[in-house]
C-alpha atoms as a PDB file:
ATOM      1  CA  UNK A   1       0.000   0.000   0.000  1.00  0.00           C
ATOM      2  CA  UNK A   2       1.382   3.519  -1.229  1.00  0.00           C
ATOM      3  CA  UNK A   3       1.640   6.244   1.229  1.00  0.00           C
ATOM      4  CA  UNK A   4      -0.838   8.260  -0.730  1.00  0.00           C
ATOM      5  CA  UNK A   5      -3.315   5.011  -0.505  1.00  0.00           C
ATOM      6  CA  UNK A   6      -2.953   4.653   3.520  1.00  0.00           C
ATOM      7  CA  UNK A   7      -3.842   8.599   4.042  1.00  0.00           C
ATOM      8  CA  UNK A   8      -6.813   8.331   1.538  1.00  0.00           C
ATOM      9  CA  UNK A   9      -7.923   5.301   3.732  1.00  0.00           C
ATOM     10  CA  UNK A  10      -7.409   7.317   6.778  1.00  0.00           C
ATOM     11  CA  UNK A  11      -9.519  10.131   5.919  1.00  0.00           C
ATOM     12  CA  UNK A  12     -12.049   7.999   4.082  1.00  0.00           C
ATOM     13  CA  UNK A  13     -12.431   5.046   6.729  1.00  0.00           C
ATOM     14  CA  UNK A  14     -13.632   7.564  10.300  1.00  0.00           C
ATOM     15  CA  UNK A  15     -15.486   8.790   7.359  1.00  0.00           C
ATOM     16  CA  UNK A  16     -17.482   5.828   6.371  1.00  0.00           C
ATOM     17  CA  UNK A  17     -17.245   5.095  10.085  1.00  0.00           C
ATOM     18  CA  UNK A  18     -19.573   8.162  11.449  1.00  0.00           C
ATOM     19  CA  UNK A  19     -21.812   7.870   8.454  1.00  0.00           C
ATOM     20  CA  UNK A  20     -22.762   4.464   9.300  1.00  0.00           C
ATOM     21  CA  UNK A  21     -23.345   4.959  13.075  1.00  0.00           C
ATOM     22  CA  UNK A  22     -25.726   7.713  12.134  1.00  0.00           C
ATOM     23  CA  UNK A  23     -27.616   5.921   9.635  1.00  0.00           C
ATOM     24  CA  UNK A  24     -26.146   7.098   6.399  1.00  0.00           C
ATOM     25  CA  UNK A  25     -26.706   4.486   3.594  1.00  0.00           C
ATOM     26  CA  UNK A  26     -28.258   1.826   5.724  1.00  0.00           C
ATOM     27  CA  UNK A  27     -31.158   1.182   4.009  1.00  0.00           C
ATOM     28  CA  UNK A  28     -33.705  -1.415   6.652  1.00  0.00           C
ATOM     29  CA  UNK A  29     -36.263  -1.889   4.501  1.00  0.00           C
ATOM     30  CA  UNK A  30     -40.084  -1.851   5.823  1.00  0.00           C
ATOM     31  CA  UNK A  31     -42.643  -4.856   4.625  1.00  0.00           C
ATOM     32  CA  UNK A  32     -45.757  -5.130   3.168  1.00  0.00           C
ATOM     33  CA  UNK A  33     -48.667  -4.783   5.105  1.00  0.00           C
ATOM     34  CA  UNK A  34     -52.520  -5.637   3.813  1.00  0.00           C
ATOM     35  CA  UNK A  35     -54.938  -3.334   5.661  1.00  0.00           C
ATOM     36  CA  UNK A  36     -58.220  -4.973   5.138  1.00  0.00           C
ATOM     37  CA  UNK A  37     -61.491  -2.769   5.895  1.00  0.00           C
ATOM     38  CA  UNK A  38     -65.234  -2.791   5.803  1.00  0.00           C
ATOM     39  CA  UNK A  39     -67.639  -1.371   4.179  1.00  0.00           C
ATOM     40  CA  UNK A  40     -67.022   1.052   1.380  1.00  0.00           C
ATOM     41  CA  UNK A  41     -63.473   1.343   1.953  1.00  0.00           C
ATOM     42  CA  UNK A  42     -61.411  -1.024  -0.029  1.00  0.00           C
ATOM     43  CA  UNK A  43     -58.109  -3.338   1.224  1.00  0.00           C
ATOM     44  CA  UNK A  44     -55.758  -1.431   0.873  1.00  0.00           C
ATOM     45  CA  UNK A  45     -51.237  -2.987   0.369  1.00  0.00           C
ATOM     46  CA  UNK A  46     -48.786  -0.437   2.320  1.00  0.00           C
ATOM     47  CA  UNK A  47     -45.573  -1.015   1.431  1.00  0.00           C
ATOM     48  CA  UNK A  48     -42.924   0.081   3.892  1.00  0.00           C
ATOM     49  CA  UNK A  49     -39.384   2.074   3.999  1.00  0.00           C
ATOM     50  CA  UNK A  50     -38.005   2.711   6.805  1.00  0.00           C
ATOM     51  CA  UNK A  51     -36.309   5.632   7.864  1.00  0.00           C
ATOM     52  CA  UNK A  52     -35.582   7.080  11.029  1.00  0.00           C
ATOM     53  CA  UNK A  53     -37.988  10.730  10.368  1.00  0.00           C
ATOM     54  CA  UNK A  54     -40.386   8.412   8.831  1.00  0.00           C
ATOM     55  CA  UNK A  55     -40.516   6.417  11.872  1.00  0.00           C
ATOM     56  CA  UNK A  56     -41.310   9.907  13.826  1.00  0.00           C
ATOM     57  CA  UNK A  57     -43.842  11.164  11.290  1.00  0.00           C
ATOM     58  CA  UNK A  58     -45.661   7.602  11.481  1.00  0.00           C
ATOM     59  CA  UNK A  59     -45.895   7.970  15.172  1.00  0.00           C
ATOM     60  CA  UNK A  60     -46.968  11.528  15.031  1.00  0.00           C
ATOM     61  CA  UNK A  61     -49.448  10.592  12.044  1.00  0.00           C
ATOM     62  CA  UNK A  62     -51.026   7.692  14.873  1.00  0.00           C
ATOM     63  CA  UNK A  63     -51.084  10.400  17.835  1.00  0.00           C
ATOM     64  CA  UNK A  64     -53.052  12.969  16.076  1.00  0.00           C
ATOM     65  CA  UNK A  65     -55.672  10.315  14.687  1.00  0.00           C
ATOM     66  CA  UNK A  66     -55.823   9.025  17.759  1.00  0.00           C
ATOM     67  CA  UNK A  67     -56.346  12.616  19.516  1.00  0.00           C
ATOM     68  CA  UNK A  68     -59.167  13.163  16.633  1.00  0.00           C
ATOM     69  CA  UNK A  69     -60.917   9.710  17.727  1.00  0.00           C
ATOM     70  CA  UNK A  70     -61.167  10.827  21.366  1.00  0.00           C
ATOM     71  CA  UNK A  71     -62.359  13.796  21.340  1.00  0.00           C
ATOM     72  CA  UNK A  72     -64.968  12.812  18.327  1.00  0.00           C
ATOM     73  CA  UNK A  73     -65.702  10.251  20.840  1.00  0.00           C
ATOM     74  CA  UNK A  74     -66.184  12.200  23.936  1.00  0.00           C
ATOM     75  CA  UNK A  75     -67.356  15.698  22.957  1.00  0.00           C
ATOM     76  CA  UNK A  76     -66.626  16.938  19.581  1.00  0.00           C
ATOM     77  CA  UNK A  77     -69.077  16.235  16.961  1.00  0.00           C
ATOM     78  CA  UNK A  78     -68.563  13.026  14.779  1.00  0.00           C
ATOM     79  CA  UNK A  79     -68.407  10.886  13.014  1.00  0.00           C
ATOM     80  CA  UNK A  80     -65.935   8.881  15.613  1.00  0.00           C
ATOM     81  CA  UNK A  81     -65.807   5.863  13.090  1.00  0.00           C
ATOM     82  CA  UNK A  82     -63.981   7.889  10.264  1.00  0.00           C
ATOM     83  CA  UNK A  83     -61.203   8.732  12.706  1.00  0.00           C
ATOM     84  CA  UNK A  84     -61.147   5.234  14.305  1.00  0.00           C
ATOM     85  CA  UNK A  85     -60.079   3.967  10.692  1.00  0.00           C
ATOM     86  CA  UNK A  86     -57.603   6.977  10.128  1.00  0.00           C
ATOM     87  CA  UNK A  87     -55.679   5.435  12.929  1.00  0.00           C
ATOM     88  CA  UNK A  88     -55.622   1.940  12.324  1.00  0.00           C
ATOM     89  CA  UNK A  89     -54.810   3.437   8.695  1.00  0.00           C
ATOM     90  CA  UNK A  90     -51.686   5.375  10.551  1.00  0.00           C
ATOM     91  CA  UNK A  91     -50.805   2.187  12.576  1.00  0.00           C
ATOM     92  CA  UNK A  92     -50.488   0.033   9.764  1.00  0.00           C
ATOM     93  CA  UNK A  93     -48.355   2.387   7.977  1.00  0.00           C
ATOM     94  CA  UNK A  94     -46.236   2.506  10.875  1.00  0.00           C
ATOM     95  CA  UNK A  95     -45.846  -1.235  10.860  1.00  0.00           C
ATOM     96  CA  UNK A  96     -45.493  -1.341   7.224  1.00  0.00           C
ATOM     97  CA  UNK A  97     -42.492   1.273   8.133  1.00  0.00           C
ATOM     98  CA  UNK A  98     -41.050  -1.027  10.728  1.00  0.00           C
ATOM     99  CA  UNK A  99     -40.712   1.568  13.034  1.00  0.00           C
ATOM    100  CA  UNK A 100     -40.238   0.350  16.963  1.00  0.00           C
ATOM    101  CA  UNK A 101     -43.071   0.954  19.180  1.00  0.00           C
ATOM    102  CA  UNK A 102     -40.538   2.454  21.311  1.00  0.00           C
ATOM    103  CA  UNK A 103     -40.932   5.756  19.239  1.00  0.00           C
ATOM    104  CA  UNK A 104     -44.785   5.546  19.330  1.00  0.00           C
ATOM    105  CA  UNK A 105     -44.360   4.879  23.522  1.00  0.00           C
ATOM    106  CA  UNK A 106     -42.951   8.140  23.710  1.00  0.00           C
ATOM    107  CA  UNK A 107     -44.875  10.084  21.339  1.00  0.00           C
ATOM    108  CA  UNK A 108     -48.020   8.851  23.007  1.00  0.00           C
ATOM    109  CA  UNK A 109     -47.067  10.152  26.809  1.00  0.00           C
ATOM    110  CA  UNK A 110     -45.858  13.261  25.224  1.00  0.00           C
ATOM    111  CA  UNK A 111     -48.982  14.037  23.159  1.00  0.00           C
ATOM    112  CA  UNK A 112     -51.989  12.431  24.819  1.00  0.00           C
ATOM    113  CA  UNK A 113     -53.236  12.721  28.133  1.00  0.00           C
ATOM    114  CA  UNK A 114     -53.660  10.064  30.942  1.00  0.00           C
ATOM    115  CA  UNK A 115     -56.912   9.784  30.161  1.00  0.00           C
ATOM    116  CA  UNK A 116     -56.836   9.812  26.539  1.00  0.00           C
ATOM    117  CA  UNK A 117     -54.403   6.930  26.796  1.00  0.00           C
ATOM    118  CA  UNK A 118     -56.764   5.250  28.901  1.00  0.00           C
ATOM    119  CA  UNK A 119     -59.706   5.963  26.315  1.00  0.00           C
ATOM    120  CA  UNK A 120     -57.800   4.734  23.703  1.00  0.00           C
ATOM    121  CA  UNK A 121     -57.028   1.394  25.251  1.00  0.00           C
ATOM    122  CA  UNK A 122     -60.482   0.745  26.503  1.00  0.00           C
ATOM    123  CA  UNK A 123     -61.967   1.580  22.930  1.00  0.00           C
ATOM    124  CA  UNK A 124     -59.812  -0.536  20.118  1.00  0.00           C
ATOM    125  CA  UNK A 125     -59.439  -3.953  18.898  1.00  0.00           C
ATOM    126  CA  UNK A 126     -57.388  -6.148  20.634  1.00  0.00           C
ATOM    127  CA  UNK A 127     -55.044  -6.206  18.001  1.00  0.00           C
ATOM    128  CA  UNK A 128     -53.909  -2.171  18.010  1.00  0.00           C
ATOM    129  CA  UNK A 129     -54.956  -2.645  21.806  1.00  0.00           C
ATOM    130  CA  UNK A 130     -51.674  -5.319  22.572  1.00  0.00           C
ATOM    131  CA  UNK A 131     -49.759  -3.074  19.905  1.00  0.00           C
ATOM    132  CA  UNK A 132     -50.474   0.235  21.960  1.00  0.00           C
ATOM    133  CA  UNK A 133     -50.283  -1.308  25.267  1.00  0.00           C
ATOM    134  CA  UNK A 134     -46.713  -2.543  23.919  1.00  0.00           C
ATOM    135  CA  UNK A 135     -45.875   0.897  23.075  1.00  0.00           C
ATOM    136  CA  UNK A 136     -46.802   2.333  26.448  1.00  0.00           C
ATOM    137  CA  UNK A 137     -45.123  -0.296  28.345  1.00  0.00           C
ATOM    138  CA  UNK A 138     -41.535  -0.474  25.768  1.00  0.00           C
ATOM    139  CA  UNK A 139     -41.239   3.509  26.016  1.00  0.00           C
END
């Protein structure tokens, strides 16, 4: 190895190094969720990518549909039902970005009251009910 080679390498390998350890180029792919429905909404096939602010956005994305089902459930006007499927919409995009519930833990004590959590848990299927739960208990 020349001189000029082993310098080149030393620049370029902390390089590669850092960009690795924050992400750069690793590309986890998501997978391909089928979100089946009723009624006059249609199955719908997410499929995934992961990323990191995609991950964030997802969890965000379930939060606020979740927010909208409570309080269309509680005292705003509804319909309740509409939001109810926005957020199993939001969750299956979340799994379809294979995002950690760890993320969606956090983002649901930071964004919805004691209550709401409560609400929410009391008023899903058991499915997004273990998945929440998870959440809660992971973050």
């Amino acid at each position: 190895m020349t001189g000029r080679t082993a310098r080149v390498l030393s620049v370029l390998l902390p390089v590669a190094l850092v960009a690795a350890a924050c992400g750069a180029g690793t590309s986890r792919t998501g997978r391909t969720v089928t979100f089946r429905s009723s009624g006059a909404f249609p199955t719908s096939t997410i499929v995934g990518r992961h990323s990191a602010s995609g991950c964030t956005a997802d969890a965000r994305t379930v939060v606020r549909n979740a927010r909208l089902y409570y309080a269309h459930s509680t005292v705003a006007p509804g319909p309740a039902d509409l939001y109810y499927y926005d957020l199993r919409f939001a969750y299956a995009h979340f799994e379809a970005d294979a995002c950690t519930s760890g993320g969606l833990g956090r983002e649901m004590r930071r964004r919805l009251t004691a209550r709401q959590r409560t609400f929410l848990l009391g008023h899903v299927a058991s499915d997004l009910h273990r998945a929440l739960r998870a959440a809660l208990n992971g973050s």
